[in-house]
C-alpha atoms as a PDB file:
ATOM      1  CA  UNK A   1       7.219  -7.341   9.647  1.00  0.00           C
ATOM      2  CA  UNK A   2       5.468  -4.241  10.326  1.00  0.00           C
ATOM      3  CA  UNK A   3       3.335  -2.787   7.500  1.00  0.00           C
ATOM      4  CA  UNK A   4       3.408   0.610   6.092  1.00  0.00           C
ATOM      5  CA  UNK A   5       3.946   0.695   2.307  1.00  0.00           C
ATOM      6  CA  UNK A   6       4.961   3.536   0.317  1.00  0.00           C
ATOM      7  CA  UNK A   7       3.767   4.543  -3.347  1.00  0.00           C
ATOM      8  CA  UNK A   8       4.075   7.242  -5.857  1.00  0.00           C
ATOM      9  CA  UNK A   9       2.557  10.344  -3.559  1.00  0.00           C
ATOM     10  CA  UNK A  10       1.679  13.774  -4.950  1.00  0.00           C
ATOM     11  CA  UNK A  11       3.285  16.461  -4.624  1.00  0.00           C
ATOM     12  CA  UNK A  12       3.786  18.162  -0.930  1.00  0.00           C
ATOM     13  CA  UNK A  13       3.478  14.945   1.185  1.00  0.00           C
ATOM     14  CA  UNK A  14       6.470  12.953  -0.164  1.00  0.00           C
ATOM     15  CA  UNK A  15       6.725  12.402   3.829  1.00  0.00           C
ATOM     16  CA  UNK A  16       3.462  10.402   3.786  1.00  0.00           C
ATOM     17  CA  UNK A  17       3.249   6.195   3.662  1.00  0.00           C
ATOM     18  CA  UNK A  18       0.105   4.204   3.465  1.00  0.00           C
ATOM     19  CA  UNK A  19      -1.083   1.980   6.190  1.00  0.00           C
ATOM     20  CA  UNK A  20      -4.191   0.408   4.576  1.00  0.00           C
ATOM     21  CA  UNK A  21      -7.559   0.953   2.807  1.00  0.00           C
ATOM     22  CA  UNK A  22     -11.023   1.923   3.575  1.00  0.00           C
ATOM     23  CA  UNK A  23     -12.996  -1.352   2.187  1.00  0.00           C
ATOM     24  CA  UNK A  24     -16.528  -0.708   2.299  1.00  0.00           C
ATOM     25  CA  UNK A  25     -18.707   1.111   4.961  1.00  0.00           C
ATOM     26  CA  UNK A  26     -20.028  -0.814   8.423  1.00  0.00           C
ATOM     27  CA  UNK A  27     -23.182  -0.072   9.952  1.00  0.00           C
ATOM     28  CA  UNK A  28     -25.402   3.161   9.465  1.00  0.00           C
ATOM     29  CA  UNK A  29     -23.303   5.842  11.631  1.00  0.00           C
ATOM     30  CA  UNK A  30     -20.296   6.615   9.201  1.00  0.00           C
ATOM     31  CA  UNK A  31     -18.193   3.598  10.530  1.00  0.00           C
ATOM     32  CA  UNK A  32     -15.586   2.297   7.788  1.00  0.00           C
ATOM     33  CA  UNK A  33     -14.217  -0.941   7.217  1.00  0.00           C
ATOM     34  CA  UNK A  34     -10.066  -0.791   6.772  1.00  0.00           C
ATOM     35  CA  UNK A  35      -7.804  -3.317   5.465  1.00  0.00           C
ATOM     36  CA  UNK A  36      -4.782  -2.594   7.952  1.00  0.00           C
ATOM     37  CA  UNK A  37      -1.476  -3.081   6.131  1.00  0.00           C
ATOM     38  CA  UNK A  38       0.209  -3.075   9.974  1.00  0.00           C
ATOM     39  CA  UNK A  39       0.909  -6.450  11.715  1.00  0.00           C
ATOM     40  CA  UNK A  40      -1.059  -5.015  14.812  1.00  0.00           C
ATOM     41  CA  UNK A  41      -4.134  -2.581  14.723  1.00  0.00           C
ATOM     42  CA  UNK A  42      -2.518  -1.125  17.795  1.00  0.00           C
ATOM     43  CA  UNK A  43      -0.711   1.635  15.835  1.00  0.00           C
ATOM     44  CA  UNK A  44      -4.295   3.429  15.275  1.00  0.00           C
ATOM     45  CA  UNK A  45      -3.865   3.703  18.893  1.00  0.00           C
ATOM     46  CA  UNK A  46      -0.971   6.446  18.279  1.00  0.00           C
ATOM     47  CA  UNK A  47      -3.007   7.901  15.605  1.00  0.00           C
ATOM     48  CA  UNK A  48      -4.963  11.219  16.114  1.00  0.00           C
ATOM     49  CA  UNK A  49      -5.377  11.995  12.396  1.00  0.00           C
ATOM     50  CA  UNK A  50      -4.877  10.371   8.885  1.00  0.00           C
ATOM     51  CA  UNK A  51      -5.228  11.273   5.110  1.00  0.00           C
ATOM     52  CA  UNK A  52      -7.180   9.653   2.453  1.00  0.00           C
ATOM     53  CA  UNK A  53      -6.617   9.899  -1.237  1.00  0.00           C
ATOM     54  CA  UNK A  54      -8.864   8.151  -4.080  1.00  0.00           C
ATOM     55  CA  UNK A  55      -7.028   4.709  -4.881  1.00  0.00           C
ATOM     56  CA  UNK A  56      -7.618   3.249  -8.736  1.00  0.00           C
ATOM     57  CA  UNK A  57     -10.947   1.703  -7.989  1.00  0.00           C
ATOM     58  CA  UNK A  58     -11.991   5.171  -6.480  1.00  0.00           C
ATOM     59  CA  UNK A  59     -10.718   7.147  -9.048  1.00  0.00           C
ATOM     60  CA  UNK A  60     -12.342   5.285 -12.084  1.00  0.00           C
ATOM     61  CA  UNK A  61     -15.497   4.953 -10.609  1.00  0.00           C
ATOM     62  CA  UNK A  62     -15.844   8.842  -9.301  1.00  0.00           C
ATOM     63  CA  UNK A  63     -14.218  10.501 -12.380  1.00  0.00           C
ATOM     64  CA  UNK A  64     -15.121   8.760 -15.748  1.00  0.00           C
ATOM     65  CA  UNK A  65     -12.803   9.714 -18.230  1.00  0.00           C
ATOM     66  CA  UNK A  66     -14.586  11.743 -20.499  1.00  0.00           C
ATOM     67  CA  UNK A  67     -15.042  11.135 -24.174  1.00  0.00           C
ATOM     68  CA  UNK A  68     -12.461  12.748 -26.563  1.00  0.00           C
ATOM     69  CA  UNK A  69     -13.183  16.152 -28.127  1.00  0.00           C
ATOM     70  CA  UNK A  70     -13.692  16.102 -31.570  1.00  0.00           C
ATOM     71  CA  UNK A  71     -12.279  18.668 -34.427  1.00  0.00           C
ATOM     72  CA  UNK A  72      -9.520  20.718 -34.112  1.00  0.00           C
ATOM     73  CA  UNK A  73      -7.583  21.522 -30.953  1.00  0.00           C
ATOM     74  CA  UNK A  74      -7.605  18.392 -29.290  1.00  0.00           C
ATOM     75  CA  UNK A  75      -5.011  18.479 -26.481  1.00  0.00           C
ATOM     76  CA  UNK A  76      -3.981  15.002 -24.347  1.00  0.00           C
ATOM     77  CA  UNK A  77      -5.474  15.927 -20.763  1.00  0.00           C
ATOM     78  CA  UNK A  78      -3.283  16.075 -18.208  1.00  0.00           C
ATOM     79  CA  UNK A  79      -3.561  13.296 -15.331  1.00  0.00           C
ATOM     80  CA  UNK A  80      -4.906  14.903 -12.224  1.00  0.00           C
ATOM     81  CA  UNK A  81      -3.328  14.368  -9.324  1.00  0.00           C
ATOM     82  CA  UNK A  82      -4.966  12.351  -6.704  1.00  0.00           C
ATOM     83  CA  UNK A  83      -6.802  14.582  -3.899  1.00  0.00           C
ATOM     84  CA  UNK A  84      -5.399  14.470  -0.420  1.00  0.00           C
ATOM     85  CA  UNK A  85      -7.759  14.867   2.066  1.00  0.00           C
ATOM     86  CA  UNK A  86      -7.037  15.067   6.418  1.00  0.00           C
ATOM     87  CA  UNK A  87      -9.663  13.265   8.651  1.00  0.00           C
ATOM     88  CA  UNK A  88      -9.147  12.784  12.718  1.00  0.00           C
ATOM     89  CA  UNK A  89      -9.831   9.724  13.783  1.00  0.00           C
ATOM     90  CA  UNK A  90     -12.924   9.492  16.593  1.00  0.00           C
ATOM     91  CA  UNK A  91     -12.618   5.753  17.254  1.00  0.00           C
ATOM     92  CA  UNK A  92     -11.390   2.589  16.406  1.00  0.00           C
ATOM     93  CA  UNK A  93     -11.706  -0.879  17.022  1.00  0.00           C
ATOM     94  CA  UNK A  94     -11.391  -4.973  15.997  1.00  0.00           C
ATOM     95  CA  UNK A  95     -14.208  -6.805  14.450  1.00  0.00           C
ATOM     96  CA  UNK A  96     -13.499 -10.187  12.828  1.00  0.00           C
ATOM     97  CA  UNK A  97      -9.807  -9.642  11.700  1.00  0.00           C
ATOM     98  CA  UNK A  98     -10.511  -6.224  10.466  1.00  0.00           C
ATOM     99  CA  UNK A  99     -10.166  -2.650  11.933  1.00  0.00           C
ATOM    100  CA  UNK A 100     -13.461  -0.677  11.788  1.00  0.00           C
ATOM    101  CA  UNK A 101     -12.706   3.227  12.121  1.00  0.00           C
ATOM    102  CA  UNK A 102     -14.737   5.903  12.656  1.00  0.00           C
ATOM    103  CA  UNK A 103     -13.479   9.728  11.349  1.00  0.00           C
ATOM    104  CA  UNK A 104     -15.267  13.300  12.589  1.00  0.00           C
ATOM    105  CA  UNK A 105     -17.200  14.505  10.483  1.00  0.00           C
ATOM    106  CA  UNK A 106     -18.063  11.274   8.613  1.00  0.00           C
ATOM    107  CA  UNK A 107     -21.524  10.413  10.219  1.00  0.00           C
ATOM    108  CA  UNK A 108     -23.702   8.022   8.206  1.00  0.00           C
ATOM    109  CA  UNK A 109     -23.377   5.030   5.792  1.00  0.00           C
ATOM    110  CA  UNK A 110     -23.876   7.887   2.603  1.00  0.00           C
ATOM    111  CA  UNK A 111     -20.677   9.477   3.852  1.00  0.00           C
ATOM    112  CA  UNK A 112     -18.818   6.143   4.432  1.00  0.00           C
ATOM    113  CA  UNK A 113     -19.528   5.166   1.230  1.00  0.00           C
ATOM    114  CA  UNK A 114     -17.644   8.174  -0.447  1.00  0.00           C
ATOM    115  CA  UNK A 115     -14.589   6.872   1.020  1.00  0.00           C
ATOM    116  CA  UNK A 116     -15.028   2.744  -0.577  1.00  0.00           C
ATOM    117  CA  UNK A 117     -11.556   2.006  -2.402  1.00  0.00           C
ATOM    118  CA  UNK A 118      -9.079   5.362  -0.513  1.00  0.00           C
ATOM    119  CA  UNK A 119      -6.246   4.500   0.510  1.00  0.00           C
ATOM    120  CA  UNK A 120      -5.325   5.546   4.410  1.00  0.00           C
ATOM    121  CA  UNK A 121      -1.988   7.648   4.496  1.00  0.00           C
ATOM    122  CA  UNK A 122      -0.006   8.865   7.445  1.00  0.00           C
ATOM    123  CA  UNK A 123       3.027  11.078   8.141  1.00  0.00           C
ATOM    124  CA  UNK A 124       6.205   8.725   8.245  1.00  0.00           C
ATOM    125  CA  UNK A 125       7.516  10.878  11.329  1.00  0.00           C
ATOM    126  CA  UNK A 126       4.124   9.772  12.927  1.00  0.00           C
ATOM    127  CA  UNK A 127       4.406   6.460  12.687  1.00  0.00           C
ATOM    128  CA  UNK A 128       5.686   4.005  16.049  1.00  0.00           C
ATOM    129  CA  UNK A 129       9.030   3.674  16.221  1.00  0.00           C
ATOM    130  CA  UNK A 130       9.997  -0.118  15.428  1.00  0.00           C
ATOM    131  CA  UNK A 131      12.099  -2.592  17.219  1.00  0.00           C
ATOM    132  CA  UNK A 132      15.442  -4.268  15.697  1.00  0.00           C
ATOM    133  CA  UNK A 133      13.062  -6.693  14.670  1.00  0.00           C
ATOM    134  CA  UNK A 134      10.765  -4.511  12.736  1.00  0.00           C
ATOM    135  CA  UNK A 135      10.672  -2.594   9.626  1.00  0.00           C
ATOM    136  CA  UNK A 136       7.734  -0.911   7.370  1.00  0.00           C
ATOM    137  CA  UNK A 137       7.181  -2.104   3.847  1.00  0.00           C
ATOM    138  CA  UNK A 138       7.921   0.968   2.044  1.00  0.00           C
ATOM    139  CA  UNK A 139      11.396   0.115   3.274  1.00  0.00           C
ATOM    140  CA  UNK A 140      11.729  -2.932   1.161  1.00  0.00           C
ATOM    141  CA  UNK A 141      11.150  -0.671  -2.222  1.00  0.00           C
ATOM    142  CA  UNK A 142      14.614  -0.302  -3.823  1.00  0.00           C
ATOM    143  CA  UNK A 143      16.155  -3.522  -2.171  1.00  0.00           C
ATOM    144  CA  UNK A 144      18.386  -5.539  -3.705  1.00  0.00           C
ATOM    145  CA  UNK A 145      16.864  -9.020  -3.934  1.00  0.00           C
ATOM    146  CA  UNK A 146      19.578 -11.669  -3.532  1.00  0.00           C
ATOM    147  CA  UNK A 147      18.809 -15.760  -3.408  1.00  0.00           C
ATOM    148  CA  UNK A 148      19.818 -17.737  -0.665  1.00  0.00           C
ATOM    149  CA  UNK A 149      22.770 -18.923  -2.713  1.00  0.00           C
ATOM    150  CA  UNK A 150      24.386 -15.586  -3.314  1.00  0.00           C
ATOM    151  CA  UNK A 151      22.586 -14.995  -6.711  1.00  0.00           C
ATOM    152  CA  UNK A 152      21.458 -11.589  -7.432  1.00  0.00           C
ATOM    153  CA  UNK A 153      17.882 -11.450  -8.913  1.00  0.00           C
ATOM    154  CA  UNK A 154      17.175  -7.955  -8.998  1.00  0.00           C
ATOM    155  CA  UNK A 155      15.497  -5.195  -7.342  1.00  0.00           C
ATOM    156  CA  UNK A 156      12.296  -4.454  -5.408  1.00  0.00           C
ATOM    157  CA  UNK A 157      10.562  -1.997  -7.222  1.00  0.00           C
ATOM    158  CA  UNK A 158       7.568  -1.929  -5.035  1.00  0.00           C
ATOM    159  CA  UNK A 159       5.268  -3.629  -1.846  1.00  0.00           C
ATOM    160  CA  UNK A 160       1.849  -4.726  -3.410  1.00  0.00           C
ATOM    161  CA  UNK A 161      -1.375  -5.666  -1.282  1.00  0.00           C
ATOM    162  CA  UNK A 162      -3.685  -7.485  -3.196  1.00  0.00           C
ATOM    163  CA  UNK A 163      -6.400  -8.355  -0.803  1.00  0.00           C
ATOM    164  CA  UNK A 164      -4.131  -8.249   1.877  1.00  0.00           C
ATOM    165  CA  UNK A 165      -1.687 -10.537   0.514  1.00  0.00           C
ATOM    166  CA  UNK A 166       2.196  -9.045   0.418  1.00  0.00           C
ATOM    167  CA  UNK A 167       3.665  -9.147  -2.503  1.00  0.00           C
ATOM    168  CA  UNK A 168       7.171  -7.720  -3.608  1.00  0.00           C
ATOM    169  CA  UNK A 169       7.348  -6.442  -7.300  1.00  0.00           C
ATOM    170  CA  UNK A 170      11.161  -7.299  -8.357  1.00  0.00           C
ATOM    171  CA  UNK A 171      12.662  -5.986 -11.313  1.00  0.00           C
ATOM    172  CA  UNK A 172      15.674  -8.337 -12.678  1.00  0.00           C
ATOM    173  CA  UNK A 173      18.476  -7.143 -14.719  1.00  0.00           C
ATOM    174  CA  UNK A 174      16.880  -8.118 -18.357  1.00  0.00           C
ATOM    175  CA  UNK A 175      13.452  -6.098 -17.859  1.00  0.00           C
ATOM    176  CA  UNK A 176      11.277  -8.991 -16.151  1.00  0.00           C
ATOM    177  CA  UNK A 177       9.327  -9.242 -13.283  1.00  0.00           C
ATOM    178  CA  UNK A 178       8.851 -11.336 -10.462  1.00  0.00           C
ATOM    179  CA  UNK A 179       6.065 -11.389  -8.253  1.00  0.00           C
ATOM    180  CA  UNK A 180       7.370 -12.679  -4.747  1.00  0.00           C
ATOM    181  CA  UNK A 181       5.146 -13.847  -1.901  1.00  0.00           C
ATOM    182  CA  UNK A 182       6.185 -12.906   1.124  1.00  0.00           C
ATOM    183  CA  UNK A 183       5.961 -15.559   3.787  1.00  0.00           C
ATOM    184  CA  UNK A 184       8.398 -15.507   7.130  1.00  0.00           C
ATOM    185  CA  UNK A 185       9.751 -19.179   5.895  1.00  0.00           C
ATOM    186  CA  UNK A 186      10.531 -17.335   2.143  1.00  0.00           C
ATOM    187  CA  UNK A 187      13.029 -14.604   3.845  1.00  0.00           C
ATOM    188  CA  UNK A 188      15.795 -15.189   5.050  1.00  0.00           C
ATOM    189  CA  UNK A 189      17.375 -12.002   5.688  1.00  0.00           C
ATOM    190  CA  UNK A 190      16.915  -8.037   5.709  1.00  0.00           C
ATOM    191  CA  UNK A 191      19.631  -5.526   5.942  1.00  0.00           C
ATOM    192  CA  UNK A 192      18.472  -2.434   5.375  1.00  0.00           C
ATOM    193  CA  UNK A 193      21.974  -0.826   5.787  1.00  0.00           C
ATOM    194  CA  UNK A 194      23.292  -3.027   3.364  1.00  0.00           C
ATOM    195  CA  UNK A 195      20.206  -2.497   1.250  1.00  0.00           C
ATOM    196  CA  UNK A 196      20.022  -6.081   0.397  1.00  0.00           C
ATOM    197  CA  UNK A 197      17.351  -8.576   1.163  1.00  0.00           C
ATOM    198  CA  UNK A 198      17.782 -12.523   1.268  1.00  0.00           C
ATOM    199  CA  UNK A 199      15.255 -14.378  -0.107  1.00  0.00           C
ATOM    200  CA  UNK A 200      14.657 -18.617  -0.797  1.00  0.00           C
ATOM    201  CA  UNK A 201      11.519 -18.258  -3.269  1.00  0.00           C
ATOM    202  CA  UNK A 202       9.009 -21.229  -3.189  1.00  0.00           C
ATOM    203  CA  UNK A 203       9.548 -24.034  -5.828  1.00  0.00           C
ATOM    204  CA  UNK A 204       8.486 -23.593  -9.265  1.00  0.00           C
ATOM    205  CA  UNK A 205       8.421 -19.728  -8.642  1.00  0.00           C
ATOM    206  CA  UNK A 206      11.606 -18.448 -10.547  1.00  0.00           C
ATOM    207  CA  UNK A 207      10.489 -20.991 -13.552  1.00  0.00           C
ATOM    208  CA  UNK A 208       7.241 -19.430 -13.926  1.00  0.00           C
ATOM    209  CA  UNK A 209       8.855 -16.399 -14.139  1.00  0.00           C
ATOM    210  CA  UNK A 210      11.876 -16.575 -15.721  1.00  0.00           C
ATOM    211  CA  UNK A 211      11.673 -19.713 -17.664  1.00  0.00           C
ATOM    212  CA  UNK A 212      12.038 -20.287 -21.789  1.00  0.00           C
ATOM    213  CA  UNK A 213       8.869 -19.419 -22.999  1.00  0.00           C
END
């Protein structure tokens, strides 16, 4: 499967899916280190230009949230909404099973480091088109997940990465959740005109999950 996954996006670039994250910085001259969410780093090839936004780790440590107001008028604050930023992309290339990038305008490790924890976005129209073979993962959000015996389980509510490992979020019927591990012998089948995905989870799985407590 290609990678691209999709997530809550603010408002104005609902037409934007991510494609990885900026890990930590590499070298002294501004060059960052990206987890690639895409089977191949090829697709940077295609790319001229991406946008970054602060991911959770980013956000927490840049904006601390500051301590409450006390006396009258104390008002919830409002959650701000994550900043979008465009960079073009100057270079690329492999290095160990990672994709090192480096973006104009970011020119030494000090400026690298500002971008630890975003998350790389891109323009969905921008993005390869895919064989019959292919898909991106923000397609898989809102799936319905069915077992290899014709049992429905529920629905995909989203694609998680954590440390590069895919995982699919499913929501069943009664309110729990599921985390699924996506592995090529674990899927059996995508239709995305259907909207249905096929999957045989690993053994033990369901029963951790689903199980009397």
């Amino acid at each position: 499967m290609s990678s691209a996954k999709s997530q809550g996006m603010p408002v104005g670039s609902k037409d934007l899916v991510v494609i990885g994250e900026v890990t930590k910085p590499h070298g002294l001259r501004g060059e960052v280190c990206i987890r690639s969410y895409a089977d191949s780093p090829s697709l940077f090839d295609q790319l001229s230009a991406v946008y970054l936004r602060p991911g959770p780790q980013a956000e927490e440590a840049e904006e601390p949230t500051p301590p409450p107001r006390k006396g009258r008028g104390r008002r919830p604050m409002r959650p701000r909404k994550p900043r979008l930023r465009r960079y073009s992309v100057a270079s690329w290339r492999s290095h160990k099973g990672a994709v090192l990038v480096t973006f104009e305008g970011v020119a030494d490790r000090t400026a690298a480091e500002a971008l630890r924890g975003h998350e790389m976005l891109v323009r969905e129209a921008d993005l390869p088109e895919l064989t019959d073979e292919e898909l991106y993962l923000y397609q898989i959000e809102g799936l319905s997940v069915v077992l290899e015996g014709g049992e429905a389980l529920g629905t995909v509510r989203e694609v998680q990465m954590p440390a590069g490992q895919e995982l699919w979020a499913i929501d069943t019927p009664d309110g729990r959740e599921v985390l699924f591990p996506v592995a090529e012998e674990f899927v059996r089948d995508v239709d995305l005109d259907a909207r249905v995905v096929v999957i045989a989870p690993p053994p033990g799985l369901l029963d951790l999950y689903l199980g009397d407590d």
